[in-house]
N, C-alpha and C. Protein backbone atom coordinates (compact mmCIF):
# COMPACT_ATOMS: atom_id res chain seq x y z
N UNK A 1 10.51 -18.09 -30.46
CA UNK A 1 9.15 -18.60 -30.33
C UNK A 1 9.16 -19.95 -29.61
N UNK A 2 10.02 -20.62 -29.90
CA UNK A 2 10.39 -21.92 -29.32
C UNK A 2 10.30 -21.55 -27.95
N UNK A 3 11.17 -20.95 -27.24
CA UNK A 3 11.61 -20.34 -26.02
C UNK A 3 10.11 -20.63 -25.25
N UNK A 4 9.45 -19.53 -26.03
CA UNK A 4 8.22 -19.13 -25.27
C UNK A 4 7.21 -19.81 -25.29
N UNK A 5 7.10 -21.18 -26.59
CA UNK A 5 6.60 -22.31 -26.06
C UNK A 5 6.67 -23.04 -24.97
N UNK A 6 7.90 -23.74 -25.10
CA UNK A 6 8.51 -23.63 -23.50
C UNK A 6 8.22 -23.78 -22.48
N UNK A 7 8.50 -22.35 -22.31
CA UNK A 7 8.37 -21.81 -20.84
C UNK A 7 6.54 -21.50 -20.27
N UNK A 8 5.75 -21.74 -21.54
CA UNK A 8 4.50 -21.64 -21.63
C UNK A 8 3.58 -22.83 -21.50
N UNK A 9 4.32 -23.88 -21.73
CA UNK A 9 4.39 -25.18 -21.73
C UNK A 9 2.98 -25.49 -23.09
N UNK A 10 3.20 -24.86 -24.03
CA UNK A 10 2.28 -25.23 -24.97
C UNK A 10 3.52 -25.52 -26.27
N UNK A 11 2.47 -25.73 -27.29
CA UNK A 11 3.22 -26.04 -28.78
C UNK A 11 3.92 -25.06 -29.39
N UNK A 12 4.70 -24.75 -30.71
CA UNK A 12 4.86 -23.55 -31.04
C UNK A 12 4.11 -23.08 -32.43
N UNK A 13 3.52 -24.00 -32.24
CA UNK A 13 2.32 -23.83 -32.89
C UNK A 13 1.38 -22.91 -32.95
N UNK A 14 0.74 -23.51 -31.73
CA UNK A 14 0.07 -22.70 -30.70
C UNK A 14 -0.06 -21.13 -30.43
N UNK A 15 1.50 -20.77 -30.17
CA UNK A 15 2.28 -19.21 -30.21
C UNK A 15 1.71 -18.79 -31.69
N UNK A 16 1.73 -19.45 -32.70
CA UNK A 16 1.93 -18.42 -34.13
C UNK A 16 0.57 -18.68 -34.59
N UNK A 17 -0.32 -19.13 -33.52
CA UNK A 17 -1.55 -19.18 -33.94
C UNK A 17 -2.82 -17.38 -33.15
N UNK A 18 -1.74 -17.26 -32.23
CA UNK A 18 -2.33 -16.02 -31.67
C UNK A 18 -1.23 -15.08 -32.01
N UNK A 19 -0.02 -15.36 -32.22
CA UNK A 19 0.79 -14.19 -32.83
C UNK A 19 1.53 -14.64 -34.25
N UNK A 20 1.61 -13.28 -34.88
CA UNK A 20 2.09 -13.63 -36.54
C UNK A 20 3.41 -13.34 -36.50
N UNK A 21 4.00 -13.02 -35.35
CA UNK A 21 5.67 -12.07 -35.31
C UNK A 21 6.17 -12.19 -34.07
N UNK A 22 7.07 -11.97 -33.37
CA UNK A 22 8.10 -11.67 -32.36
C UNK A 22 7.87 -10.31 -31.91
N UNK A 23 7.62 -9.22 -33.31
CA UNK A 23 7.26 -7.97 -32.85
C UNK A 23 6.10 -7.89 -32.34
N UNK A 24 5.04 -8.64 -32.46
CA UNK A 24 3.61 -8.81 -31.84
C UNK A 24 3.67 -9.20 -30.36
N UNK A 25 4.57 -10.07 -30.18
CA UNK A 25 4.63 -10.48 -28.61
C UNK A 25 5.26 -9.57 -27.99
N UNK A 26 6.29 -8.94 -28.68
CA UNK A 26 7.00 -7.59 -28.18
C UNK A 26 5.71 -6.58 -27.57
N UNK A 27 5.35 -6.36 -28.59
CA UNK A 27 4.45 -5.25 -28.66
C UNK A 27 3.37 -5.75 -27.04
N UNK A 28 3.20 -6.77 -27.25
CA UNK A 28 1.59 -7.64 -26.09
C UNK A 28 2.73 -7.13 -24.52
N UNK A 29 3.58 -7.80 -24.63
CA UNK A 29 4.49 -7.34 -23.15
C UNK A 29 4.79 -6.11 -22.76
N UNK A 30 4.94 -5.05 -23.69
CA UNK A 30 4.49 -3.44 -23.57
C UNK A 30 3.63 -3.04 -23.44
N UNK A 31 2.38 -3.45 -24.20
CA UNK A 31 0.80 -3.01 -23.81
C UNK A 31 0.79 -3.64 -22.17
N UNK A 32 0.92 -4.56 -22.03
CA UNK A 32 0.35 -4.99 -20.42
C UNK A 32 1.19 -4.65 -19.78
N UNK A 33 2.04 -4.05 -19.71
CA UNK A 33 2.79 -3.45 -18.77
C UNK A 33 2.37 -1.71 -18.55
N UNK A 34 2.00 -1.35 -19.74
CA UNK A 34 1.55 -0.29 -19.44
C UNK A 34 -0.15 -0.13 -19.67
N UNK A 35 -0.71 -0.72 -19.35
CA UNK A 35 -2.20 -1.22 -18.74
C UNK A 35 -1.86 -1.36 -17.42
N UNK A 36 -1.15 -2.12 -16.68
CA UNK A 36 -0.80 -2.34 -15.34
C UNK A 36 -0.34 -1.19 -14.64
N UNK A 37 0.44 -0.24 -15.28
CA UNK A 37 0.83 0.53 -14.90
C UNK A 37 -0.61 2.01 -14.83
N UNK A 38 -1.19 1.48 -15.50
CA UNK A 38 -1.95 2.92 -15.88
C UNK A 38 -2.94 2.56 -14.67
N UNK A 39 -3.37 0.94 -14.68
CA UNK A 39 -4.78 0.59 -13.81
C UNK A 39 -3.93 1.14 -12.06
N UNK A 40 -2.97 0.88 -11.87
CA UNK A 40 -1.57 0.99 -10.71
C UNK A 40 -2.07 2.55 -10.50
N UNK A 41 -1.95 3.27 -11.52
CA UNK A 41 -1.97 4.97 -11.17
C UNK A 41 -3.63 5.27 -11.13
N UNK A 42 -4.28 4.85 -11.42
CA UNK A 42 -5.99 4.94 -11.58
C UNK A 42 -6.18 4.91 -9.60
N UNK A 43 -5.88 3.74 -9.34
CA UNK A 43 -6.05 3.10 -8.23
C UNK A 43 -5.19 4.45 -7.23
N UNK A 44 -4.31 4.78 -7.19
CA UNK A 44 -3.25 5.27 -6.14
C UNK A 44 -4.19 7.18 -6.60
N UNK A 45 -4.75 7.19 -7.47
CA UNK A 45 -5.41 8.95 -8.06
C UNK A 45 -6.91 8.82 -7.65
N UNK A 46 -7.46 7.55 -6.98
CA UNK A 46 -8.36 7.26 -6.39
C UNK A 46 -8.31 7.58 -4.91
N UNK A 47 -7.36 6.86 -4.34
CA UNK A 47 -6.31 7.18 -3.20
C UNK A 47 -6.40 8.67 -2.79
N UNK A 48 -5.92 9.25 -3.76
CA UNK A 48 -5.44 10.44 -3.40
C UNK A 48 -6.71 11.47 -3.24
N UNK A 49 -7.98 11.36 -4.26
CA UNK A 49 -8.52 11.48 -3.84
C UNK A 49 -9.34 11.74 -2.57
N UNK A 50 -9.27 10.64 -2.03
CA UNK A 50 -9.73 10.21 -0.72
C UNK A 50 -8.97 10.83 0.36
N UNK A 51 -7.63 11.22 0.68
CA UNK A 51 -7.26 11.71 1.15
C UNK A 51 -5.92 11.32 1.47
N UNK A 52 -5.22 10.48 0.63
CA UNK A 52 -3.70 10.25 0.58
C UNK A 52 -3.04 10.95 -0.41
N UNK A 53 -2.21 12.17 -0.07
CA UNK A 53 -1.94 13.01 -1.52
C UNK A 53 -1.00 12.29 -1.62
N UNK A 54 0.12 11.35 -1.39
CA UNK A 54 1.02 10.70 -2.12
C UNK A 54 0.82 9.76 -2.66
N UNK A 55 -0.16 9.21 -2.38
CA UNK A 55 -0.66 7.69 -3.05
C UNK A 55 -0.24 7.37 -4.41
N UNK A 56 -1.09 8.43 -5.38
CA UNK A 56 -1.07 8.27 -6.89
C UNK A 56 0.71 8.40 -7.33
N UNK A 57 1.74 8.88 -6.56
CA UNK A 57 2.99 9.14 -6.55
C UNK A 57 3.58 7.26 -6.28
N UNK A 58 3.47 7.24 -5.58
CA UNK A 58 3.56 5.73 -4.85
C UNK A 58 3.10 4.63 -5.79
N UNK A 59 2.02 5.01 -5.75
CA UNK A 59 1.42 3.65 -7.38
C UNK A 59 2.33 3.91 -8.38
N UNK A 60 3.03 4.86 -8.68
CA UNK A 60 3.30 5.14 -10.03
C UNK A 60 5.03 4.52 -9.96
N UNK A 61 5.62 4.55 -8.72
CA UNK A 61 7.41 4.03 -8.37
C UNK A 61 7.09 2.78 -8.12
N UNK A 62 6.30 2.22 -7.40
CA UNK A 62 5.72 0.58 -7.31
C UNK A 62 5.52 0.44 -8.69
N UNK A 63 4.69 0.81 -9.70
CA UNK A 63 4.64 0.18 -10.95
C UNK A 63 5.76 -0.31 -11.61
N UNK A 64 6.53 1.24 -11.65
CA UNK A 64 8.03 0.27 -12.36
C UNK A 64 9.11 0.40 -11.50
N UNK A 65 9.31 0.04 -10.28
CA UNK A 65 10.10 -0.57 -9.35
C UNK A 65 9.97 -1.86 -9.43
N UNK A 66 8.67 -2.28 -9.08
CA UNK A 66 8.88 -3.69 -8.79
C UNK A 66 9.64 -4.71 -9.51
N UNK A 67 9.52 -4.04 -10.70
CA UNK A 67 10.74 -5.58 -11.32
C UNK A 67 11.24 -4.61 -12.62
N UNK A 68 12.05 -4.35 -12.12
CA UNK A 68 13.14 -3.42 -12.74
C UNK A 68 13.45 -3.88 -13.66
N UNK A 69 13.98 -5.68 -13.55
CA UNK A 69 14.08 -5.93 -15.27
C UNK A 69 13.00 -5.57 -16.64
N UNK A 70 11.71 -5.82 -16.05
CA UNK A 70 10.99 -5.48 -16.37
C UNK A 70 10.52 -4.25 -17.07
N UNK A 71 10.58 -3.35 -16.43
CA UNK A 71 10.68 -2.18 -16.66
C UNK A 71 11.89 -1.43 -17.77
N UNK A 72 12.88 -2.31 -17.82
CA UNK A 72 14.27 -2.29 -18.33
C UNK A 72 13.79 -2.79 -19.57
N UNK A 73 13.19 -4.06 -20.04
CA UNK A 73 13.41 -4.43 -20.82
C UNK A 73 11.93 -3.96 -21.91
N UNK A 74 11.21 -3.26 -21.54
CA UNK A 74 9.86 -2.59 -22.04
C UNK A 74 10.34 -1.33 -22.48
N UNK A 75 11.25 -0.73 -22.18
CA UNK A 75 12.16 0.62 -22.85
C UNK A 75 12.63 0.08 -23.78
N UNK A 76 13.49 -1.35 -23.68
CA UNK A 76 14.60 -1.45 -24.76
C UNK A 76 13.72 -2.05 -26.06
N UNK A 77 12.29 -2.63 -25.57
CA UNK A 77 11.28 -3.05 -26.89
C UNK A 77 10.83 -1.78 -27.25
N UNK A 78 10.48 -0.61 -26.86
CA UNK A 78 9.83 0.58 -27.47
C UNK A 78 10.61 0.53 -28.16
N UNK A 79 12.50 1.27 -27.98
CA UNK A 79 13.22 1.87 -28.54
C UNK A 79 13.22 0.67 -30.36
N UNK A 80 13.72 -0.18 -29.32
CA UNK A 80 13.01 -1.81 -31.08
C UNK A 80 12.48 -1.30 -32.14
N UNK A 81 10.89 -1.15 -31.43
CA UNK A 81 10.03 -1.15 -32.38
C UNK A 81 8.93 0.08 -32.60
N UNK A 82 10.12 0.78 -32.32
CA UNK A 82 8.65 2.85 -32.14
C UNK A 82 8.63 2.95 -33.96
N UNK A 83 9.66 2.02 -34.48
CA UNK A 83 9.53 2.63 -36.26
C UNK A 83 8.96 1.25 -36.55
N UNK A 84 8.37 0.37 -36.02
CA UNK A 84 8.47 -1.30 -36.60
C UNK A 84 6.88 -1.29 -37.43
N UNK A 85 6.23 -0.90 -38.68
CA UNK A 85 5.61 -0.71 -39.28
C UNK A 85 4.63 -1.93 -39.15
N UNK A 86 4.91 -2.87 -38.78
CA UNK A 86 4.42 -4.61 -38.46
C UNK A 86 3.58 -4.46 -37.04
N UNK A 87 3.71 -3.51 -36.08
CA UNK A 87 3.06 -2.82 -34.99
C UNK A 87 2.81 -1.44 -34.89
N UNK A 88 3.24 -0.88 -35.57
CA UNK A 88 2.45 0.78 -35.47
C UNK A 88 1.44 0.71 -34.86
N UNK A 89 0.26 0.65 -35.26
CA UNK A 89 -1.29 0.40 -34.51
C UNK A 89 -1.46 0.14 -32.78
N UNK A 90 -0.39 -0.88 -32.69
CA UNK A 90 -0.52 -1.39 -31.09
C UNK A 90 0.87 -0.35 -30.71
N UNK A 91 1.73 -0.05 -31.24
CA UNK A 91 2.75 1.18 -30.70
C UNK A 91 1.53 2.61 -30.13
N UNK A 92 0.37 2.57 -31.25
CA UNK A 92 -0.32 3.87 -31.33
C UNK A 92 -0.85 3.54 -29.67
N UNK A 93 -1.42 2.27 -29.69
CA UNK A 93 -2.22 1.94 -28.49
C UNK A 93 -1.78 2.28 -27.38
N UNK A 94 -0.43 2.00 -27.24
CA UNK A 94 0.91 1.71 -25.80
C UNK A 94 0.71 3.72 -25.94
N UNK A 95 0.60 4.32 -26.72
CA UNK A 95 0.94 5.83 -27.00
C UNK A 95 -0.32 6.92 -25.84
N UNK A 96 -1.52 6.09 -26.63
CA UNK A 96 -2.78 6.43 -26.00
C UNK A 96 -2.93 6.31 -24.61
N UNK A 97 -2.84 4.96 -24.22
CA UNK A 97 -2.62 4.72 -22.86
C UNK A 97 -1.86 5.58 -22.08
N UNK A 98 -0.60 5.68 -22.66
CA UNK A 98 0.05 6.93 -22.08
C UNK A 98 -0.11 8.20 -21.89
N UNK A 99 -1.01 8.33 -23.29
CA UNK A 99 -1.37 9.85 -22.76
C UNK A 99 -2.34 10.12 -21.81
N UNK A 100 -3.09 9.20 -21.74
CA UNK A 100 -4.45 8.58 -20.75
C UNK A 100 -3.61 9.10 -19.52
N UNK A 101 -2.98 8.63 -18.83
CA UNK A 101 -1.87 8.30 -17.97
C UNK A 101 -1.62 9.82 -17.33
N UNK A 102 -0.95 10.60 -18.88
CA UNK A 102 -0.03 11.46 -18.31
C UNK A 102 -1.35 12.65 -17.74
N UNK A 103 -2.72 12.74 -18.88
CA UNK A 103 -3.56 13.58 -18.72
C UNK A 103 -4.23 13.38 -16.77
N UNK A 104 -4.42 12.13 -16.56
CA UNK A 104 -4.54 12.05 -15.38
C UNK A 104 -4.03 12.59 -14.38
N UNK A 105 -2.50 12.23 -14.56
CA UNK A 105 -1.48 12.58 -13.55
C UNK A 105 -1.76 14.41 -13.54
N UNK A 106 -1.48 14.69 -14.48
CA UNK A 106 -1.88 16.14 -14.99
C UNK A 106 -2.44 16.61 -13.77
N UNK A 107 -3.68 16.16 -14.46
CA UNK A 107 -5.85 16.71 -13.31
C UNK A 107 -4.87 16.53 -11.64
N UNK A 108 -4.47 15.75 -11.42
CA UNK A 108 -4.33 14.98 -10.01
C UNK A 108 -3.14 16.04 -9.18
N UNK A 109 -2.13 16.29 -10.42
CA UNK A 109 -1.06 17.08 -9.69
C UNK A 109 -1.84 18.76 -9.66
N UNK A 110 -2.29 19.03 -10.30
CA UNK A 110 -3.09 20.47 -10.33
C UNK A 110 -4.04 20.48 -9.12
N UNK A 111 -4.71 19.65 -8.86
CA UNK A 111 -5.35 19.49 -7.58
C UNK A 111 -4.81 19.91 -6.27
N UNK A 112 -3.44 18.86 -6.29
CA UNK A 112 -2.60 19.21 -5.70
C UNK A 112 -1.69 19.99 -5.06
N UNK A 113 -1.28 21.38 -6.49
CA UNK A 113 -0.97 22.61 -6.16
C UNK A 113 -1.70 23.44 -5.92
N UNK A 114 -2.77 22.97 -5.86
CA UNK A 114 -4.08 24.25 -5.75
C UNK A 114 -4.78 24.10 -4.13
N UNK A 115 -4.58 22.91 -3.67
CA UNK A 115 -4.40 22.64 -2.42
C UNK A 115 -3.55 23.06 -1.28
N UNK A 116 -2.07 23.49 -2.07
CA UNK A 116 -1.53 23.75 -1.60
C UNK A 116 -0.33 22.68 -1.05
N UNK A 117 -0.35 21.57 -1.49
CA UNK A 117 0.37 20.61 -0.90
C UNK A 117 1.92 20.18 -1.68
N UNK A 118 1.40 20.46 -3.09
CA UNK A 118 2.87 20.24 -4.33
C UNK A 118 3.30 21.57 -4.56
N UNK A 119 4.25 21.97 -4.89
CA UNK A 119 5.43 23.22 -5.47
C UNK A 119 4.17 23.74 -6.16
N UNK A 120 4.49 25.20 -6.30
CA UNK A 120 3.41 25.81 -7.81
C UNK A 120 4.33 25.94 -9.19
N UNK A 121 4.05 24.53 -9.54
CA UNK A 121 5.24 24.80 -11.21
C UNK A 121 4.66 24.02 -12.04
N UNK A 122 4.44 24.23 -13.28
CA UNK A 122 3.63 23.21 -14.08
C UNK A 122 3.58 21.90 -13.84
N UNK A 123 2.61 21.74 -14.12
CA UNK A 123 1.95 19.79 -13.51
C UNK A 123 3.44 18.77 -14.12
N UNK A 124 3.64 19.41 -15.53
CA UNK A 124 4.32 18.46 -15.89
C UNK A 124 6.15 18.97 -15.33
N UNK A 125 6.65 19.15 -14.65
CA UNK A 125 7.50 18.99 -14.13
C UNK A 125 7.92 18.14 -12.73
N UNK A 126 6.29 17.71 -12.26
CA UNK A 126 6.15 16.68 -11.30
C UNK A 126 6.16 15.69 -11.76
N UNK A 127 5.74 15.12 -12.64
CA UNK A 127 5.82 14.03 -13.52
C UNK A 127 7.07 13.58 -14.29
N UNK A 128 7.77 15.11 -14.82
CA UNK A 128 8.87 14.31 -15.51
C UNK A 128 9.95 14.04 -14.40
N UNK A 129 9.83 14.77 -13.37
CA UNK A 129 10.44 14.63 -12.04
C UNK A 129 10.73 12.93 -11.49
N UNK A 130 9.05 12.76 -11.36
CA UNK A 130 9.25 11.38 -10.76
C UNK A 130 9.61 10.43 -11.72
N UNK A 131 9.44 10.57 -13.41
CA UNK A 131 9.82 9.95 -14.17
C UNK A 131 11.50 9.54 -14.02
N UNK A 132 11.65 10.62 -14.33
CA UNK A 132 13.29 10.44 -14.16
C UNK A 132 13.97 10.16 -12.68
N UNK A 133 12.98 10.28 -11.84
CA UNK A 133 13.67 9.40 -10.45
C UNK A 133 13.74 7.72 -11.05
N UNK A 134 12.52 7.17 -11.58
CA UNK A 134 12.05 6.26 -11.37
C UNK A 134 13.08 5.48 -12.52
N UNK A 135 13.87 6.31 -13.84
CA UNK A 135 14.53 5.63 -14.81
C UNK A 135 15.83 5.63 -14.00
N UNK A 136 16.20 6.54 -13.29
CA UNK A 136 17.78 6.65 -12.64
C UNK A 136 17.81 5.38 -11.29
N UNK A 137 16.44 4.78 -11.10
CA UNK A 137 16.32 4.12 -9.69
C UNK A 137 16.64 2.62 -11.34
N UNK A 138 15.77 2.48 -11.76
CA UNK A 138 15.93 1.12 -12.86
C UNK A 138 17.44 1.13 -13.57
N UNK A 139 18.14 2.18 -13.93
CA UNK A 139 19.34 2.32 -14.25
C UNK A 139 20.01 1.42 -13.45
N UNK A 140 20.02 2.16 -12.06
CA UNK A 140 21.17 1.95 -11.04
C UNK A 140 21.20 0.19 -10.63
N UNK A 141 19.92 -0.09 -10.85
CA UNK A 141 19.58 -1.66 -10.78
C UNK A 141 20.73 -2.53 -11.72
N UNK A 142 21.01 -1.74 -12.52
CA UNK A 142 21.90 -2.92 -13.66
C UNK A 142 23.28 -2.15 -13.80
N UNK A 143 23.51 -1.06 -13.56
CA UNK A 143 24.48 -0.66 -13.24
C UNK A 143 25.87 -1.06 -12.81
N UNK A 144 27.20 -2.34 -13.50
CA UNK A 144 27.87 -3.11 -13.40
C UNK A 144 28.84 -1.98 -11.91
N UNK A 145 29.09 -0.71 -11.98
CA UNK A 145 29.93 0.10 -11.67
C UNK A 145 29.28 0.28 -10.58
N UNK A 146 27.82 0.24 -10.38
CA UNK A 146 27.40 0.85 -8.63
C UNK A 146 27.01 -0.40 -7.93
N UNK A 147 27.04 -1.96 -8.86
CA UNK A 147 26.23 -2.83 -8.11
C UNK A 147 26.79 -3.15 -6.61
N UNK A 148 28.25 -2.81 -6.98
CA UNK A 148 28.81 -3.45 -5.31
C UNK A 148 28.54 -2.24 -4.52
N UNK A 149 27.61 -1.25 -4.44
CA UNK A 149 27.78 0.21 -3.37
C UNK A 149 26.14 -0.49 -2.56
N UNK A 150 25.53 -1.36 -3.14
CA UNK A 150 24.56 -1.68 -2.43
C UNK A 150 24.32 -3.42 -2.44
N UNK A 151 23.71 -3.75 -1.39
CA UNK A 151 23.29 -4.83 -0.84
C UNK A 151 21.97 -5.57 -0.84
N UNK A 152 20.98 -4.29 -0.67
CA UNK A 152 19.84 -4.56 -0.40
C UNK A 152 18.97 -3.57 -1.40
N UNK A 153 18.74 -4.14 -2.73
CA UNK A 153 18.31 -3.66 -3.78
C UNK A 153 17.21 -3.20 -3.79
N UNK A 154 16.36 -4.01 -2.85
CA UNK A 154 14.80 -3.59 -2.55
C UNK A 154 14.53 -2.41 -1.18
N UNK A 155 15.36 -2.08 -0.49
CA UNK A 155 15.39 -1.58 0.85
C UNK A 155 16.34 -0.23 0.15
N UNK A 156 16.88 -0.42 -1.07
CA UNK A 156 16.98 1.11 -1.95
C UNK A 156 15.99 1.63 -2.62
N UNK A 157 15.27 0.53 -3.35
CA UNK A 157 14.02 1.00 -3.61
C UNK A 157 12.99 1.33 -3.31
N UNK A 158 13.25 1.08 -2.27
CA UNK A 158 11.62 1.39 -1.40
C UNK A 158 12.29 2.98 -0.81
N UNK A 159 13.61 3.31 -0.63
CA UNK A 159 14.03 4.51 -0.38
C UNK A 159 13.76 5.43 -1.24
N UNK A 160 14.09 5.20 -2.36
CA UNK A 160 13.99 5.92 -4.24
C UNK A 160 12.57 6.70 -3.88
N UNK A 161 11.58 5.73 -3.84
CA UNK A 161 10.17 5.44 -3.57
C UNK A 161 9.73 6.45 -2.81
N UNK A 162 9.86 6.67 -1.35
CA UNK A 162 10.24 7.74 -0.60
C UNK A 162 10.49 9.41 -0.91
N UNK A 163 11.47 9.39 -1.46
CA UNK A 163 12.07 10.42 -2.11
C UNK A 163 10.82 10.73 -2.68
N UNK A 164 10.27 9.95 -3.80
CA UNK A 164 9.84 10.48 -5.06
C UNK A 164 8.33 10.95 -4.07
N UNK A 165 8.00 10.25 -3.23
CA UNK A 165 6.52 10.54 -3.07
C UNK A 165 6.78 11.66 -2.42
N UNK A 166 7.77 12.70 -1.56
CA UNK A 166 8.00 13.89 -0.36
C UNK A 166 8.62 14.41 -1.55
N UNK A 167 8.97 14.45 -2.73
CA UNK A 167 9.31 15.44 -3.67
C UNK A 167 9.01 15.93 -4.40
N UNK A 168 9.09 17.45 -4.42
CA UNK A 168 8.28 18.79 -5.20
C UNK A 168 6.77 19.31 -3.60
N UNK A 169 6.71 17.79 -2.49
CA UNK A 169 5.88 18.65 -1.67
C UNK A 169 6.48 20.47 -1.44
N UNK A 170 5.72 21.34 -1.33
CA UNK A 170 5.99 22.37 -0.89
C UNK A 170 7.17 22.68 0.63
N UNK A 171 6.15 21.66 1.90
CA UNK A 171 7.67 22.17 2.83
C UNK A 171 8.58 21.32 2.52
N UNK A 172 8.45 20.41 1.84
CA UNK A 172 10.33 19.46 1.67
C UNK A 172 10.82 20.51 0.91
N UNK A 173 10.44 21.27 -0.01
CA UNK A 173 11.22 21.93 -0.86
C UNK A 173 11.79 23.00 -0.22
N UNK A 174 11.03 23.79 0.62
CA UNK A 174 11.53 25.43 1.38
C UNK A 174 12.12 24.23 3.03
N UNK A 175 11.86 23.18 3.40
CA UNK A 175 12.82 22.94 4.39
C UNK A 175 11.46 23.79 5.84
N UNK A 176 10.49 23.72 5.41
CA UNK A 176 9.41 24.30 6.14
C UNK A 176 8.12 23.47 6.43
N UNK A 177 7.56 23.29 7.66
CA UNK A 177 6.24 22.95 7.55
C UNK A 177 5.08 23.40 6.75
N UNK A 178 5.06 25.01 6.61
CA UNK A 178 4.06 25.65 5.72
C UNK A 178 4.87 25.86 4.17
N UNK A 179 5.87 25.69 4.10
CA UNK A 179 6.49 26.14 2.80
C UNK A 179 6.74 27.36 2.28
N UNK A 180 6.44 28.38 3.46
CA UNK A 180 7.09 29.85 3.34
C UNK A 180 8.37 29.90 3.61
């Protein structure tokens, strides 16, 4: 708490006057990260809308690309506190949001295959798809064993990024313009 006085440049006083715990501030840096992330995919499923079908794909590897620690260290507070009885309620919240999230992505990728533009395979295999690009791209970030295979951490990520938005399209997958 001290710390985050601090670096906040207030009292620590102050801190335990808007929070009663460590798990509360835990909990506040997970909710806004995944608020950011959700308003990030709102915005890019707006996009897509309009006529960028990768957009909402793109918002969603920019969300947790950009600061990988970040992203790193909002997993290792879930895993903390998914049993921490002192936040349940705001765990429920971070839960909701998510499902908010995933139901979207859902509507957006179905659009999509029905368009004709994504693979025809359940919505949610595009999602856990780019999910797991997006944890193996934050992995590789801290990764003591691969850090010396790259240089330019951001000019991989913006590659990752790439990948994820041309993957599950229909011709990347058959190696075809029409995807026959």
């Amino acid at each position: 708490m001290a710390e985050i006085a601090c670096e906040a440049g207030i009292g620590k006083g102050t801190v335990y006057k808007h929070f009663e715990s460590k798990a509360e501030i835990m909990m506040r840096i997970m909710l806004d990260y995944e608020r950011s992330t959700a308003a990030n995919l709102q915005i890019g499923i707006q996009d897509t809308d309009n006529g960028n079908p990768g957009a909402v794909v793109k918002a969603y590897f920019e969300s947790r690309l950009a600061n990988p620690a970040l992203d790193r260290l909002v997993q290792q507070l879930e895993i903390r506190l998914e049993e921490e009885p002192a936040v349940a309620e705001q765990m429920e919240q971070l839960l909701e949001i998510r499902r908010g999230s995933v139901a979207n992505l859902s509507s957006m990728i179905e659009k999509l295959i029905g368009a004709g533009v994504l693979e025809d395979v359940p919505a949610h295999y595009h999602y856990l798809a780019c999910w797991a690009l997006a944890q193996g791209a934050v992995d590789v970030c801290f990764n003591r064993g691969l850090a010396d295979q790259f240089d330019d951490k951001e000019g991989l990520l913006k590659f990752i990024t790439n990948i994820g938005v041309t993957m599950g399209n229909r011709g990347q997958l058959r190696g075809t313009k029409d995807g026959q």
